[in-house]
PDB file of N, CA and C in Angstrom:
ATOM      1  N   UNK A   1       2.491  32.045  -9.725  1.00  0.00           N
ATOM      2  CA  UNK A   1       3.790  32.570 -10.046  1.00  0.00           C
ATOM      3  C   UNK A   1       4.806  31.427  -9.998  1.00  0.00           C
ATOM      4  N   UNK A   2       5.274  31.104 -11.335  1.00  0.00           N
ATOM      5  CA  UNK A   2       6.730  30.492 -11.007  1.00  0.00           C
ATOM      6  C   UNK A   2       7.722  30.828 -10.438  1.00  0.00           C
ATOM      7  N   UNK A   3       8.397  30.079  -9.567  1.00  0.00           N
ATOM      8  CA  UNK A   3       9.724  30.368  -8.776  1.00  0.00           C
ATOM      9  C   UNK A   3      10.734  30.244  -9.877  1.00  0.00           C
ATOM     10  N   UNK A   4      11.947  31.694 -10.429  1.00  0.00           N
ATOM     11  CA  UNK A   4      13.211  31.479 -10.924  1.00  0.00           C
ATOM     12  C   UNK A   4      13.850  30.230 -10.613  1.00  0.00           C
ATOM     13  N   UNK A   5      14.007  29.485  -9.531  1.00  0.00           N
ATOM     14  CA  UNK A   5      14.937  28.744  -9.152  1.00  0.00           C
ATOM     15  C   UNK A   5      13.902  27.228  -9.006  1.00  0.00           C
ATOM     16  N   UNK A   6      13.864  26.569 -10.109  1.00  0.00           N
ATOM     17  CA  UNK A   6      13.048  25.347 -10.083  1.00  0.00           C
ATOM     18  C   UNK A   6      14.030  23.982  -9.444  1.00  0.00           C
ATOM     19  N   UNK A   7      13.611  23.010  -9.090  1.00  0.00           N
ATOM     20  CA  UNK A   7      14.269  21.640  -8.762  1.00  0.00           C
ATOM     21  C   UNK A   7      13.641  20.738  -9.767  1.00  0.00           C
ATOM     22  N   UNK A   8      14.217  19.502 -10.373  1.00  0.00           N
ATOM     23  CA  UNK A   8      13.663  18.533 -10.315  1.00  0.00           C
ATOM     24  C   UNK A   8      14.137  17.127  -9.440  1.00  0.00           C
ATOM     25  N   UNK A   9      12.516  16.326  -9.225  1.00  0.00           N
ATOM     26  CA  UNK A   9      12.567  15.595  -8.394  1.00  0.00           C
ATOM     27  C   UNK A   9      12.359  14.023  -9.259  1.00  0.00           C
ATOM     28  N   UNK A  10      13.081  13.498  -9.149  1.00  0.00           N
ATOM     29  CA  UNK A  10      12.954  11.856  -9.477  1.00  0.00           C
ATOM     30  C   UNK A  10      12.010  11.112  -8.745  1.00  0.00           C
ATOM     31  N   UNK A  11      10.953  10.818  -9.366  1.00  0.00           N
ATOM     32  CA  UNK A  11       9.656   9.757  -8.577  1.00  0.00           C
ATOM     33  C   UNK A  11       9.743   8.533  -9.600  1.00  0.00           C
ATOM     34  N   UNK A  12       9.099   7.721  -8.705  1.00  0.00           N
ATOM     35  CA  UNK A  12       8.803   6.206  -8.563  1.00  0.00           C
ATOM     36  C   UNK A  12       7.219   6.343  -8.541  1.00  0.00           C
ATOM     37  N   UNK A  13       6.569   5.485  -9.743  1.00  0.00           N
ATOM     38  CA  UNK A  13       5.479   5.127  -9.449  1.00  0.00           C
ATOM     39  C   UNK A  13       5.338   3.659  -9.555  1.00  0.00           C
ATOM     40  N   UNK A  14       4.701   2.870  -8.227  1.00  0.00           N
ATOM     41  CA  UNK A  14       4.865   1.641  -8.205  1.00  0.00           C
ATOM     42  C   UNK A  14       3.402   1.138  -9.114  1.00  0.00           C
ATOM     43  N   UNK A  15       3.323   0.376 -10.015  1.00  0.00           N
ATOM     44  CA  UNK A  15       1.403  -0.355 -10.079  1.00  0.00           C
ATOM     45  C   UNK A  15       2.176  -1.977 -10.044  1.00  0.00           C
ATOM     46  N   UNK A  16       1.779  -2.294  -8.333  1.00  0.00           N
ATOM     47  CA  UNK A  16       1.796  -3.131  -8.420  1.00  0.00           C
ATOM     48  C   UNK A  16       0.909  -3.728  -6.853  1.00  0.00           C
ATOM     49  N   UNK A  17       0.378  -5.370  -6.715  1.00  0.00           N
ATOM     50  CA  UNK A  17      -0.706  -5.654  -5.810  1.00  0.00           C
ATOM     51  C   UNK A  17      -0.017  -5.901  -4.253  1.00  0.00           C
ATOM     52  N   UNK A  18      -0.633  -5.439  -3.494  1.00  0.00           N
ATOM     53  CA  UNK A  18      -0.277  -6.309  -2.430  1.00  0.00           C
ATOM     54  C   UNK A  18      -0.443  -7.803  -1.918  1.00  0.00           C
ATOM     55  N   UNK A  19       0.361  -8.664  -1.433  1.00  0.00           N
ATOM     56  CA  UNK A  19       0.221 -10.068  -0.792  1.00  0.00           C
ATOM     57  C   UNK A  19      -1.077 -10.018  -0.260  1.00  0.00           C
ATOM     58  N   UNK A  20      -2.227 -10.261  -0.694  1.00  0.00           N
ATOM     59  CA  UNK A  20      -3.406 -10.317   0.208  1.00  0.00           C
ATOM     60  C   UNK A  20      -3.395 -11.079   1.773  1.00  0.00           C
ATOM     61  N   UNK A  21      -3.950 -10.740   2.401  1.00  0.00           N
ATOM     62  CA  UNK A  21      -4.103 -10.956   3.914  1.00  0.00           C
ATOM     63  C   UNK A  21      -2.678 -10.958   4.459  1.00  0.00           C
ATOM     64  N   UNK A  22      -1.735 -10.833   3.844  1.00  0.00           N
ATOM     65  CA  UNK A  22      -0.225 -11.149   4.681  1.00  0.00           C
ATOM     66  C   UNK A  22       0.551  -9.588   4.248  1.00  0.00           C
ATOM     67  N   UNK A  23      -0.017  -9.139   5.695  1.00  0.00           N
ATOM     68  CA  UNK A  23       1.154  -7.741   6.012  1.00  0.00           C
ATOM     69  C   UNK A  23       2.382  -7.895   5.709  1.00  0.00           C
ATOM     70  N   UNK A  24       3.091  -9.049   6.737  1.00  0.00           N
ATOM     71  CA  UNK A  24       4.482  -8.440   6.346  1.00  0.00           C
ATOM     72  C   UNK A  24       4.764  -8.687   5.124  1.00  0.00           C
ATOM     73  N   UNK A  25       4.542  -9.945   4.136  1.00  0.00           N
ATOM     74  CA  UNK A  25       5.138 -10.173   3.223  1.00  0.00           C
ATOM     75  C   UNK A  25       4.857  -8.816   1.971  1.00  0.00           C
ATOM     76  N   UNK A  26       3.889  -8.067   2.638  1.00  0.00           N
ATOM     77  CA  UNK A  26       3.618  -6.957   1.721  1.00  0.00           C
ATOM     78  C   UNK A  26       4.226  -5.386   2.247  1.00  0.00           C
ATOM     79  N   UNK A  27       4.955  -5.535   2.528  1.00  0.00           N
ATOM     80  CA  UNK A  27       5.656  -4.750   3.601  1.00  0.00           C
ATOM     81  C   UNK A  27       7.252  -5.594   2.942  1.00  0.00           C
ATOM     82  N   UNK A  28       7.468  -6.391   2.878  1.00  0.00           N
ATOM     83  CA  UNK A  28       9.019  -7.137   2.457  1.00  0.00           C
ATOM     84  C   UNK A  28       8.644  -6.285   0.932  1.00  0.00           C
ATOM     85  N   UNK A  29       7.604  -6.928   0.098  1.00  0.00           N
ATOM     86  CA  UNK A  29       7.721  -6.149  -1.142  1.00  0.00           C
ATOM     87  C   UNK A  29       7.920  -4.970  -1.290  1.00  0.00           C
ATOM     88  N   UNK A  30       7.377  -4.091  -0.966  1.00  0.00           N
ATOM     89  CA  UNK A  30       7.160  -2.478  -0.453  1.00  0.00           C
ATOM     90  C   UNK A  30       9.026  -1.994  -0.181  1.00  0.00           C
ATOM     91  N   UNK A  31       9.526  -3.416   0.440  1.00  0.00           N
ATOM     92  CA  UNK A  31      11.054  -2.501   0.629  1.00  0.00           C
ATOM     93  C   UNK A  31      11.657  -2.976  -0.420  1.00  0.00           C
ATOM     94  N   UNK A  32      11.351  -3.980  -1.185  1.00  0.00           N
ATOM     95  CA  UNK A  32      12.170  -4.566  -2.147  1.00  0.00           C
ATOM     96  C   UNK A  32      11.681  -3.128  -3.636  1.00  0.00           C
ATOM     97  N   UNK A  33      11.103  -2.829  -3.841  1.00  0.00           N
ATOM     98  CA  UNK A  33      10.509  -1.771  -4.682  1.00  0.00           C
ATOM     99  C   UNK A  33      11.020  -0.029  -4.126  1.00  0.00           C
ATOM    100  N   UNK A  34      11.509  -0.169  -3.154  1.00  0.00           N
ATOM    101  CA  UNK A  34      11.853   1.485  -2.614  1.00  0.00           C
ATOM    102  C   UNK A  34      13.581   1.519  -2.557  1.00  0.00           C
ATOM    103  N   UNK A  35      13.949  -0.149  -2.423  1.00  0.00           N
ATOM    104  CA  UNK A  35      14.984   0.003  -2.538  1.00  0.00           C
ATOM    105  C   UNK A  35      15.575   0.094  -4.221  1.00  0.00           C
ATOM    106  N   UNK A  36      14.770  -0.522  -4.985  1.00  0.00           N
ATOM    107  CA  UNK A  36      15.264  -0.888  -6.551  1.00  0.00           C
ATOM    108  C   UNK A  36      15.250   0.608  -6.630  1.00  0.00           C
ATOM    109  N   UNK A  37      14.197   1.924  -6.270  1.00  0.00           N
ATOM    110  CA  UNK A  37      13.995   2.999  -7.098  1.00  0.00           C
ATOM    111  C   UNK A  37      15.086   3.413  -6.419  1.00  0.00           C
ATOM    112  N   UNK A  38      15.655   3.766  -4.959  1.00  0.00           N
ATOM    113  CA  UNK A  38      16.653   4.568  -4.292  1.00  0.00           C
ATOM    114  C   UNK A  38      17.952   4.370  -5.373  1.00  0.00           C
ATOM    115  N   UNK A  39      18.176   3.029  -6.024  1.00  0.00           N
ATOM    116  CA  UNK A  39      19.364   2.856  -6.731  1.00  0.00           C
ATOM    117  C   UNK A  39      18.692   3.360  -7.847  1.00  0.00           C
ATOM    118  N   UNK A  40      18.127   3.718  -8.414  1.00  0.00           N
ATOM    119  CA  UNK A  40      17.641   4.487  -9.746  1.00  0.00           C
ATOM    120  C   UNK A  40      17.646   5.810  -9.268  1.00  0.00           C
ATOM    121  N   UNK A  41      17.800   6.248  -8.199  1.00  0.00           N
ATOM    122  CA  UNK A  41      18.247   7.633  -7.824  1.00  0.00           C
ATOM    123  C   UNK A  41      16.506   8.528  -7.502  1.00  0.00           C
ATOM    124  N   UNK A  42      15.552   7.816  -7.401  1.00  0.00           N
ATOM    125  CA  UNK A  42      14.946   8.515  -6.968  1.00  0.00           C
ATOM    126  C   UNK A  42      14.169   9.243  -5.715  1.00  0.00           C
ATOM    127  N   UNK A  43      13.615   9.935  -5.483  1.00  0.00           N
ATOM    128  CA  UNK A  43      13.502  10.855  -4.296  1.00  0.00           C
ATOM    129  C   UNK A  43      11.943  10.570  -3.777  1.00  0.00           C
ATOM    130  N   UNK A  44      11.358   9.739  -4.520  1.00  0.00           N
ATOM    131  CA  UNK A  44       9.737   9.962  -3.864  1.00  0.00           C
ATOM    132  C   UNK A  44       9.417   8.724  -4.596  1.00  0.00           C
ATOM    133  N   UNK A  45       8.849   8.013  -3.912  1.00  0.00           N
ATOM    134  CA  UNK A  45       8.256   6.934  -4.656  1.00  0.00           C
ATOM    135  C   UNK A  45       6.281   6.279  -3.846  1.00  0.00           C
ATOM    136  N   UNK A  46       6.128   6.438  -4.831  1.00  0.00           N
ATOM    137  CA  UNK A  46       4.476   6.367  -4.564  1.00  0.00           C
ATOM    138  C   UNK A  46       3.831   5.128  -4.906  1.00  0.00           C
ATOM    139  N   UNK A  47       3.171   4.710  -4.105  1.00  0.00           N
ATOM    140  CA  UNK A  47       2.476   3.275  -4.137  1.00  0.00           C
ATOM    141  C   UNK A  47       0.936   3.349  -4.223  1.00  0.00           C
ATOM    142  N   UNK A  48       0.073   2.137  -4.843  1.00  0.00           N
ATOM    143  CA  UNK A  48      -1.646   2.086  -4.636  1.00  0.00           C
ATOM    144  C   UNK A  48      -1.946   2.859  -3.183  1.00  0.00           C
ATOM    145  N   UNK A  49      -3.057   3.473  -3.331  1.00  0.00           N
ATOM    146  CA  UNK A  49      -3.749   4.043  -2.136  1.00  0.00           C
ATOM    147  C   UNK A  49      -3.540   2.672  -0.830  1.00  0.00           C
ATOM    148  N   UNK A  50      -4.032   1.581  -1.304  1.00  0.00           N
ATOM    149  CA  UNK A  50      -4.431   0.164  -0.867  1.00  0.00           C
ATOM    150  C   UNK A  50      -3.565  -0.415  -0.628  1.00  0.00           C
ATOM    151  N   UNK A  51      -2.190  -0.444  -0.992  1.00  0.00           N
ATOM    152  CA  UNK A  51      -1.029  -1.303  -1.216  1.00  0.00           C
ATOM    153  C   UNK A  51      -0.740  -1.864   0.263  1.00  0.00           C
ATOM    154  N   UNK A  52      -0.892  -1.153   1.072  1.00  0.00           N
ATOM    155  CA  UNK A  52      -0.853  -2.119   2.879  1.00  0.00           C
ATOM    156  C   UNK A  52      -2.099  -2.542   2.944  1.00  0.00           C
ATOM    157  N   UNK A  53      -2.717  -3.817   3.114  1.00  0.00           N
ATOM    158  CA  UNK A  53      -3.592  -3.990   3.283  1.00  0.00           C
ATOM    159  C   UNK A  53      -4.576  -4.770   2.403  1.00  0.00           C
ATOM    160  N   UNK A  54      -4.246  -4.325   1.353  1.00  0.00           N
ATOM    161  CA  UNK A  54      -4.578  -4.756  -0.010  1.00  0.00           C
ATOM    162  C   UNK A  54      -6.441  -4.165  -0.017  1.00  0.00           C
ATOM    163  N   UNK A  55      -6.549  -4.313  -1.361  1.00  0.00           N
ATOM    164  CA  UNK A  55      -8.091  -3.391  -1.851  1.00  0.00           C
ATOM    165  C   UNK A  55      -8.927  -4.867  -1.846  1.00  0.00           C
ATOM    166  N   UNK A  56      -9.900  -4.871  -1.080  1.00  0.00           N
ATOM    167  CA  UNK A  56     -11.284  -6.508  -1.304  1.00  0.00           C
ATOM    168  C   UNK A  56     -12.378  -6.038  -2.249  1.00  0.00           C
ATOM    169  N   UNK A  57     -11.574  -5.822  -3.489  1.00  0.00           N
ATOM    170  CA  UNK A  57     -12.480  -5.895  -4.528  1.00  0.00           C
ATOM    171  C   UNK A  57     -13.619  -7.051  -5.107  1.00  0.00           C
ATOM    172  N   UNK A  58     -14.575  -7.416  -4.722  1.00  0.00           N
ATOM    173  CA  UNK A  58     -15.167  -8.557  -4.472  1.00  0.00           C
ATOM    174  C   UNK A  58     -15.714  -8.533  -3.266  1.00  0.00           C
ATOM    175  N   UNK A  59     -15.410  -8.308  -2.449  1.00  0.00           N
ATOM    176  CA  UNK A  59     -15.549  -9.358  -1.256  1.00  0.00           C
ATOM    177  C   UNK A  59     -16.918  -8.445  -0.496  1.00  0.00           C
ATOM    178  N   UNK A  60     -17.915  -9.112   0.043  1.00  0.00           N
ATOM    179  CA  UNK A  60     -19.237  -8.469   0.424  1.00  0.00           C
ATOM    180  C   UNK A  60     -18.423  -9.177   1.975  1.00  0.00           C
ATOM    181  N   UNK A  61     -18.396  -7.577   2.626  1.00  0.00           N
ATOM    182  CA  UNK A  61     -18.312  -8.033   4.057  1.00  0.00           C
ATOM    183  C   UNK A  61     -19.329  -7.912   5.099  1.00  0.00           C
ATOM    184  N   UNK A  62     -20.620  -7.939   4.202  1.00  0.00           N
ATOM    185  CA  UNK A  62     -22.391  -7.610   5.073  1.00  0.00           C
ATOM    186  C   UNK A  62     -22.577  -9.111   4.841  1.00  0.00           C
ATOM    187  N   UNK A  63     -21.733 -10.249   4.263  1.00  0.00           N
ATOM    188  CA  UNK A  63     -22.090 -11.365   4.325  1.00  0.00           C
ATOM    189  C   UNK A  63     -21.716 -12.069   5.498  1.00  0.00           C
ATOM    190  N   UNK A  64     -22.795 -12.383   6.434  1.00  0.00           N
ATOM    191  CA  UNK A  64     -22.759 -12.846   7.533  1.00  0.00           C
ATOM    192  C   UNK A  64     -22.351 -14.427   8.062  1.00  0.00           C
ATOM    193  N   UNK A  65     -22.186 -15.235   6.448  1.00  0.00           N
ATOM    194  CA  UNK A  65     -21.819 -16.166   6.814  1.00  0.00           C
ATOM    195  C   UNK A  65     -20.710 -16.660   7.048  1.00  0.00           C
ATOM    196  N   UNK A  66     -20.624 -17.954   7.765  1.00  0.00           N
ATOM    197  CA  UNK A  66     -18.956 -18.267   8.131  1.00  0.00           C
ATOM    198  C   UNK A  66     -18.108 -17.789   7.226  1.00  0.00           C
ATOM    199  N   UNK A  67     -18.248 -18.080   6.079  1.00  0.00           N
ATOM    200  CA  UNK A  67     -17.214 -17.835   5.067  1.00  0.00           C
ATOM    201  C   UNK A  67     -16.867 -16.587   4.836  1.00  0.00           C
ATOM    202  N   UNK A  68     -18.043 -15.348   4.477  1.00  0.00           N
ATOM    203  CA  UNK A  68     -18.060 -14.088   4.867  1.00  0.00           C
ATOM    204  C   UNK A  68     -17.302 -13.802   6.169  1.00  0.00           C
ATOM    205  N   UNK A  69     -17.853 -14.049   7.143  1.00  0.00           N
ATOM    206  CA  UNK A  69     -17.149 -13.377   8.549  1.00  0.00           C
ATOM    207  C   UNK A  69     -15.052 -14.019   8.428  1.00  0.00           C
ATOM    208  N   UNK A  70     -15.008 -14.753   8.040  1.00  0.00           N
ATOM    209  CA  UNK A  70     -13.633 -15.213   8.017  1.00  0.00           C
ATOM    210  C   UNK A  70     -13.085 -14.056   7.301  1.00  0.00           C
ATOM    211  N   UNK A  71     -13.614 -13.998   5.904  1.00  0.00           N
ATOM    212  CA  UNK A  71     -13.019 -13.022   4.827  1.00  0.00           C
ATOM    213  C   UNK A  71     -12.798 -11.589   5.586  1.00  0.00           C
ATOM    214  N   UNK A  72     -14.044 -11.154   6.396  1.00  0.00           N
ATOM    215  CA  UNK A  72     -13.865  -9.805   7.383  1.00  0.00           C
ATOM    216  C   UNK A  72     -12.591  -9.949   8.250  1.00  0.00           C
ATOM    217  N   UNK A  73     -12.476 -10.976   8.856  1.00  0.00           N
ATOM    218  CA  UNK A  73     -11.702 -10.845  10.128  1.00  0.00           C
ATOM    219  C   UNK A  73      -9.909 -11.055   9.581  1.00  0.00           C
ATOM    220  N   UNK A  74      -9.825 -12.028   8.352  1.00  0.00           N
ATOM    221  CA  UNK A  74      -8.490 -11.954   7.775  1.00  0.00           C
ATOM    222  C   UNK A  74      -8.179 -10.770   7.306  1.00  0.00           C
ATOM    223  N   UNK A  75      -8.956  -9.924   6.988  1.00  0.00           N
ATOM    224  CA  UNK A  75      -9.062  -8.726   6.284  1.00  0.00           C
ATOM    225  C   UNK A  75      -8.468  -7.232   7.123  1.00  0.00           C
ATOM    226  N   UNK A  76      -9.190  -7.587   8.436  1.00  0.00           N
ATOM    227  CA  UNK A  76      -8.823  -6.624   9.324  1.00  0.00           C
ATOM    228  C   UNK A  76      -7.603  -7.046  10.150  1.00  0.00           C
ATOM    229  N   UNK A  77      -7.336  -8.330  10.164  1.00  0.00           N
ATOM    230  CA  UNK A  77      -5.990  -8.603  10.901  1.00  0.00           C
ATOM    231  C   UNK A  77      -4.820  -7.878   9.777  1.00  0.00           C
ATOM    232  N   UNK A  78      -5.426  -8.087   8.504  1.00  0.00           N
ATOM    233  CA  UNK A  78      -4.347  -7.549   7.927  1.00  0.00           C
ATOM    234  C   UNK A  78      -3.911  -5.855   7.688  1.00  0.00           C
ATOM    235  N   UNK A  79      -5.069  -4.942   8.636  1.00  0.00           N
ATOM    236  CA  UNK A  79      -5.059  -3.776   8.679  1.00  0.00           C
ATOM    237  C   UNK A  79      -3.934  -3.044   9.420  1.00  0.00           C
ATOM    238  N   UNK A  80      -3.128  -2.143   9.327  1.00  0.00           N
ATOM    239  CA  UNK A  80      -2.175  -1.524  10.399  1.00  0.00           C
ATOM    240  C   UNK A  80      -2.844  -0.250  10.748  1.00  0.00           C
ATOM    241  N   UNK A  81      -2.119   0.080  12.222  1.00  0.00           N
ATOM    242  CA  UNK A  81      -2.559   1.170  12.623  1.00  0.00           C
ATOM    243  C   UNK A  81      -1.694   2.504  12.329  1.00  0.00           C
ATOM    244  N   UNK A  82      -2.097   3.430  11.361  1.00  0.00           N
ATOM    245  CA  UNK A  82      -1.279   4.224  11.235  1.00  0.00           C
ATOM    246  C   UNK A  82      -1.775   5.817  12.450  1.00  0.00           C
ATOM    247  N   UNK A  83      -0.941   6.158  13.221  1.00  0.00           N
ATOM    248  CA  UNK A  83      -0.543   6.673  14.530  1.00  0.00           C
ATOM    249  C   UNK A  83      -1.342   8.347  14.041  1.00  0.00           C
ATOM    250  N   UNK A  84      -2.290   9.355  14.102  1.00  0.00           N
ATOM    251  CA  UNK A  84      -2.496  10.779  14.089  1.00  0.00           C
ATOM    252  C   UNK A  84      -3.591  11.283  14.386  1.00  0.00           C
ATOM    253  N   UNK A  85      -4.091  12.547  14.069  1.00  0.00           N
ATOM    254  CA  UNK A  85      -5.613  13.262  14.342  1.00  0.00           C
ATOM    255  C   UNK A  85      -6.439  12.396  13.534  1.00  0.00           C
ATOM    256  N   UNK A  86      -7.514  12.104  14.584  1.00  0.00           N
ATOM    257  CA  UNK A  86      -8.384  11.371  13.587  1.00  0.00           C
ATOM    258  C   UNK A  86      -9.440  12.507  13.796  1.00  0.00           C
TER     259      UNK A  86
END
């Protein structure tokens, strides 16, 4: 059932990458992009699933070697903890 009384809502869809391994600087982007849409007046703005953190498309992290284990561990430093029911 449609509701008589509809809204519309102004969204933001971002396609764009995150700073690999560097949180904050991907986190500086993230505000530089929420702020451009707030002045375009919009109400919701949506980013990559991945966009904190960035997606390791490539990257085999069952590779045990130095070079592998580095790629794991930059990878997870660059992980945040987001706070709920797990």
């Amino acid at each position: 059932m449609v509701s008589a009384m509809s809204s519309t809502i102004r969204a933001t869809v971002v396609q764009a990458s995150s700073v690999f391994y560097d949180t904050p600087a991907t986190l500086d982007k993230a505000d530089k992009f929420l702020k451009e849409a707030a002045e375009l007046g919009s109400q919701l703005v949506v980013f990559p699933e991945a966009f904190i953190g960035g997606y390791p498309r490539g990257y085999n992290f069952a590779d045990q070697s130095p070079r592998g284990k580095e790629s794991f561990r930059k990878y997870h430093a660059s992980a945040i903890n987001v706070p709920g029911a797990t």
